[in-house]
C-alpha atoms as a PDB file:
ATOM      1  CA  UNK A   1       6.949 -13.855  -7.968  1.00  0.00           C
ATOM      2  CA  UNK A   2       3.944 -11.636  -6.882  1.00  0.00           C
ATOM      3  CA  UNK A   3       4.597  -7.967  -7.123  1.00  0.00           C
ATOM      4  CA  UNK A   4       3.515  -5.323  -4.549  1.00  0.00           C
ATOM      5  CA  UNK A   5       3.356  -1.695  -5.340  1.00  0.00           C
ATOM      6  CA  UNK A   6       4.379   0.458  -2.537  1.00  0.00           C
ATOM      7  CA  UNK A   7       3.737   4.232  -1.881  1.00  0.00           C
ATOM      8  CA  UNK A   8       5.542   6.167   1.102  1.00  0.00           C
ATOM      9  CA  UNK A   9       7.577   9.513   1.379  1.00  0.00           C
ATOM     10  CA  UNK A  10      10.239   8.366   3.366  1.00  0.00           C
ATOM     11  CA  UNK A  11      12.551   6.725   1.871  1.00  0.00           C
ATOM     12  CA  UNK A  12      13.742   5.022   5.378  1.00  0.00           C
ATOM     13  CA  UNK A  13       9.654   3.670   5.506  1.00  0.00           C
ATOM     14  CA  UNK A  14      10.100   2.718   1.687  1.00  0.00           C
ATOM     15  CA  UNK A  15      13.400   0.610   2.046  1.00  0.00           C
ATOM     16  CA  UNK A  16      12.116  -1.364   5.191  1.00  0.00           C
ATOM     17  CA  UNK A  17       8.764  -2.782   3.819  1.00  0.00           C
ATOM     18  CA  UNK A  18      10.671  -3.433   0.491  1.00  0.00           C
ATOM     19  CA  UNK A  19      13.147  -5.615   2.071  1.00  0.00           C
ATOM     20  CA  UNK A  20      10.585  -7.186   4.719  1.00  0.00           C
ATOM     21  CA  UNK A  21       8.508  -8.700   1.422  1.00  0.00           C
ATOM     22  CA  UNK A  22      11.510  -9.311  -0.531  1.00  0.00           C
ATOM     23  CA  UNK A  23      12.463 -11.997   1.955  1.00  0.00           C
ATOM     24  CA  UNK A  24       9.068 -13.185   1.824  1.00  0.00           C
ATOM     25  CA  UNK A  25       9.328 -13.715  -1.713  1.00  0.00           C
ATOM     26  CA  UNK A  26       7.560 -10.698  -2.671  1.00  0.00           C
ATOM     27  CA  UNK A  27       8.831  -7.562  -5.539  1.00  0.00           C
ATOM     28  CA  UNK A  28       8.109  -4.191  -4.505  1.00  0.00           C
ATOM     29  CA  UNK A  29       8.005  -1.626  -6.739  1.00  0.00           C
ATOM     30  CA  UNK A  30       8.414   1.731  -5.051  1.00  0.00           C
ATOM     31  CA  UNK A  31       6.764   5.646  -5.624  1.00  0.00           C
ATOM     32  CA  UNK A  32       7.461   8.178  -3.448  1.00  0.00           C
ATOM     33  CA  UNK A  33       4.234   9.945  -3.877  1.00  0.00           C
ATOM     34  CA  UNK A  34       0.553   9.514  -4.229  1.00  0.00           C
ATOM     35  CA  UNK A  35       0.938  10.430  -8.190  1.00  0.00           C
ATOM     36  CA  UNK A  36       3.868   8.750  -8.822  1.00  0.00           C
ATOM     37  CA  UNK A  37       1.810   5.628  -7.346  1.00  0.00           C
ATOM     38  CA  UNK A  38      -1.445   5.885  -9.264  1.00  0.00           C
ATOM     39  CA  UNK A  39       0.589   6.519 -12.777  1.00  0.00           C
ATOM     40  CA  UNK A  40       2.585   3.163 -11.544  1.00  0.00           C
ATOM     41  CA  UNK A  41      -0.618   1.459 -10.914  1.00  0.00           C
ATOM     42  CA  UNK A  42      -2.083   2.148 -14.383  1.00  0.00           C
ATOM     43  CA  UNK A  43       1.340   1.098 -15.945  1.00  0.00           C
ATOM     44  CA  UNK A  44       2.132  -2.504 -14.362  1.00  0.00           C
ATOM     45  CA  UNK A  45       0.526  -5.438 -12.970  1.00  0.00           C
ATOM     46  CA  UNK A  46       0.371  -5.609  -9.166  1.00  0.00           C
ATOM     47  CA  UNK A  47      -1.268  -8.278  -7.332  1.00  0.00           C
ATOM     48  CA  UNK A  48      -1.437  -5.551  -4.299  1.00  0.00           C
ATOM     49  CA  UNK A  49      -1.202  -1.690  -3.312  1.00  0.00           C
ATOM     50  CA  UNK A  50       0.126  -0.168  -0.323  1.00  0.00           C
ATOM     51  CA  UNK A  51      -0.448   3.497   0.459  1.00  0.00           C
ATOM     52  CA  UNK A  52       0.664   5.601   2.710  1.00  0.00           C
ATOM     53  CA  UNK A  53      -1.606   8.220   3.836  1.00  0.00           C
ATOM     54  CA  UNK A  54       0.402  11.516   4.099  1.00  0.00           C
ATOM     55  CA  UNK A  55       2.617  11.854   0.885  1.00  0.00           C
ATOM     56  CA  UNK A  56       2.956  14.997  -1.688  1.00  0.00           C
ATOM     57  CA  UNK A  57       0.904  15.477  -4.684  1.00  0.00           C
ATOM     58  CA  UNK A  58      -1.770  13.326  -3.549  1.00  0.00           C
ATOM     59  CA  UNK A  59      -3.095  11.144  -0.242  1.00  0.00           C
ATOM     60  CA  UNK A  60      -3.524   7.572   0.028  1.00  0.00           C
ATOM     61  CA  UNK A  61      -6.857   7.999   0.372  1.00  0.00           C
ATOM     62  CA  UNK A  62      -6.817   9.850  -3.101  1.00  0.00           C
ATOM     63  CA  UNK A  63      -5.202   7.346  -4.936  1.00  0.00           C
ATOM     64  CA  UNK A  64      -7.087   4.483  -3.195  1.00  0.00           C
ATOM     65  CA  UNK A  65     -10.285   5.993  -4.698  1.00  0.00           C
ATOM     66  CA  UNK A  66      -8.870   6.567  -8.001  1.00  0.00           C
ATOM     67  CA  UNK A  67      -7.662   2.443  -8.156  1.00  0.00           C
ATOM     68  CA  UNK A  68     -10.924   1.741  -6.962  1.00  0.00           C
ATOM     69  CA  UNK A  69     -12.436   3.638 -10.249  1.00  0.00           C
ATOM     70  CA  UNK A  70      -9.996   1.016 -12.175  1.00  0.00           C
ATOM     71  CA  UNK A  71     -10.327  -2.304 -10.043  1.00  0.00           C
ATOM     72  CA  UNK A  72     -12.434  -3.049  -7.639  1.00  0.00           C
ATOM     73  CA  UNK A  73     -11.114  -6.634  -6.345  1.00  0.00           C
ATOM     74  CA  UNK A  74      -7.416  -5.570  -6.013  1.00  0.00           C
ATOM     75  CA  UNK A  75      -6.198  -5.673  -2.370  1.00  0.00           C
ATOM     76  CA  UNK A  76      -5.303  -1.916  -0.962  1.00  0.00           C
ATOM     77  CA  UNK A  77      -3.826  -1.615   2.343  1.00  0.00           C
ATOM     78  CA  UNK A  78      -3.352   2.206   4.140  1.00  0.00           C
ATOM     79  CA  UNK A  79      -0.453   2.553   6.567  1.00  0.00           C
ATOM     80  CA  UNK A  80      -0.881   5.827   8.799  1.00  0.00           C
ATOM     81  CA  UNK A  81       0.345   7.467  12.094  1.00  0.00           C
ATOM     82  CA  UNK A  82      -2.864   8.746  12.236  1.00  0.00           C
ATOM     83  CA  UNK A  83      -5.609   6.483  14.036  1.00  0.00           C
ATOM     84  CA  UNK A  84      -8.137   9.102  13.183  1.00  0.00           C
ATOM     85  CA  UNK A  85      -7.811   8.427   9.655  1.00  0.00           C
ATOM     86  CA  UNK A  86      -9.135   4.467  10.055  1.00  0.00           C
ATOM     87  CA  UNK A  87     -12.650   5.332   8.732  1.00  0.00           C
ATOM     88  CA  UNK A  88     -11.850   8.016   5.969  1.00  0.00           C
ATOM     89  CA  UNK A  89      -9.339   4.872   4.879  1.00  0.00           C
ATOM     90  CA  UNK A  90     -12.015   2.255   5.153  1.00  0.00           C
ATOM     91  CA  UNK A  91     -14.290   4.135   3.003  1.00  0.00           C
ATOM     92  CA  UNK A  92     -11.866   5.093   0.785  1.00  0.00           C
ATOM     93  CA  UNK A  93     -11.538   1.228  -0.440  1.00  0.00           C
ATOM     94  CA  UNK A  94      -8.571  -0.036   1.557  1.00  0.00           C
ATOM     95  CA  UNK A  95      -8.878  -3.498   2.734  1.00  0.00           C
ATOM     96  CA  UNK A  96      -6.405  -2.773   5.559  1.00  0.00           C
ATOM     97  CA  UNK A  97      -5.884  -0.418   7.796  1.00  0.00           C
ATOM     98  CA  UNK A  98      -2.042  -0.433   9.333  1.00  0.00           C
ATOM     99  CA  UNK A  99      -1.139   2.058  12.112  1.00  0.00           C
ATOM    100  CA  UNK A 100       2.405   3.043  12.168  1.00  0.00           C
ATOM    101  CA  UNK A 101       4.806   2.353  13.769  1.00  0.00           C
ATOM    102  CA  UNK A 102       4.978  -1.702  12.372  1.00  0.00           C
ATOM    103  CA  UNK A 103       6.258  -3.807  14.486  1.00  0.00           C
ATOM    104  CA  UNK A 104       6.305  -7.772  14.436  1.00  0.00           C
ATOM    105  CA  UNK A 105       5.218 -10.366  11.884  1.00  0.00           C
ATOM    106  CA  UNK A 106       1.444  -9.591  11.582  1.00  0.00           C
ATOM    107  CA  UNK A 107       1.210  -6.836   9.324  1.00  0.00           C
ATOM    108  CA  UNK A 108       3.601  -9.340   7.115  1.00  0.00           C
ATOM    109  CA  UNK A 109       1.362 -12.184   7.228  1.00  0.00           C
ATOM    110  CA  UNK A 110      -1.280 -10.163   6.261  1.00  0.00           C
ATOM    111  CA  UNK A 111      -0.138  -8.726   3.298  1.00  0.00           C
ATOM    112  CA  UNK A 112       0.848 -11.960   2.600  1.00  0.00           C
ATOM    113  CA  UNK A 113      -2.588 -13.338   3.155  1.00  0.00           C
ATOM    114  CA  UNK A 114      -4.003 -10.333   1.252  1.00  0.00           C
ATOM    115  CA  UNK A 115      -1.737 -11.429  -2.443  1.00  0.00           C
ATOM    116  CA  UNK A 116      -2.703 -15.497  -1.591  1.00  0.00           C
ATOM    117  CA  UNK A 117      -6.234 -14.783  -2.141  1.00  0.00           C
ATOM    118  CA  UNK A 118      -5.338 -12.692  -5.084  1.00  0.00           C
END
């Protein structure tokens, strides 16, 4: 089974993405912060990241730069409620750029896509 590693404050945010990939066949692990993520990251084997951008410690965009220090190729994706953050995100190394709130299937098939071509 592929394994996502997924970073987001709320827990509401957290449980809902979890479950969405789970029935897509995918294991999330879950941090609740940007430190707890990157400390994660260095510990397991994920075939792709997902930040959110505004979490304690340290920002997506943070921890995005420090995974990009450690792997270049691995997939990052950003989810934000802020559209002004799209280029900071982009050049922080995140494939993806997700604006909150998700809705629908494409953000799904994305990821999905994302891990395939892992």
């Amino acid at each position: 089974m592929k394994k996502a590693l997924y970073a987001e404050d709320e827990y509401t945010n957290r449980k809902l993405l979890e479950i969405r990939l789970k029935n897509e066949g995918i294991r999330c692990d879950l941090a609740s912060d940007g430190l707890t993520a990157l400390e994660m990251f260095k510990a397991g084997d994920y075939g792709i990241v997902i930040l959110d951008q505004y979490m304690p410690g340290m920002n997506g965009d943070r921890v995005a730069r420090e995974i990009r220090k450690i792997d270049a190729e691995i997939p990052l994706v950003a989810i934000t409620s802020d559209d002004g953050e799209a280029t900071n995100l982009s050049n922080a190394g995140f494939n993806k750029v997700f604006i909150k709130p998700l809705q629908g299937e494409d953000y799904i098939e994305e990821i999905k896509d994302l891990l395939q071509n892992r």
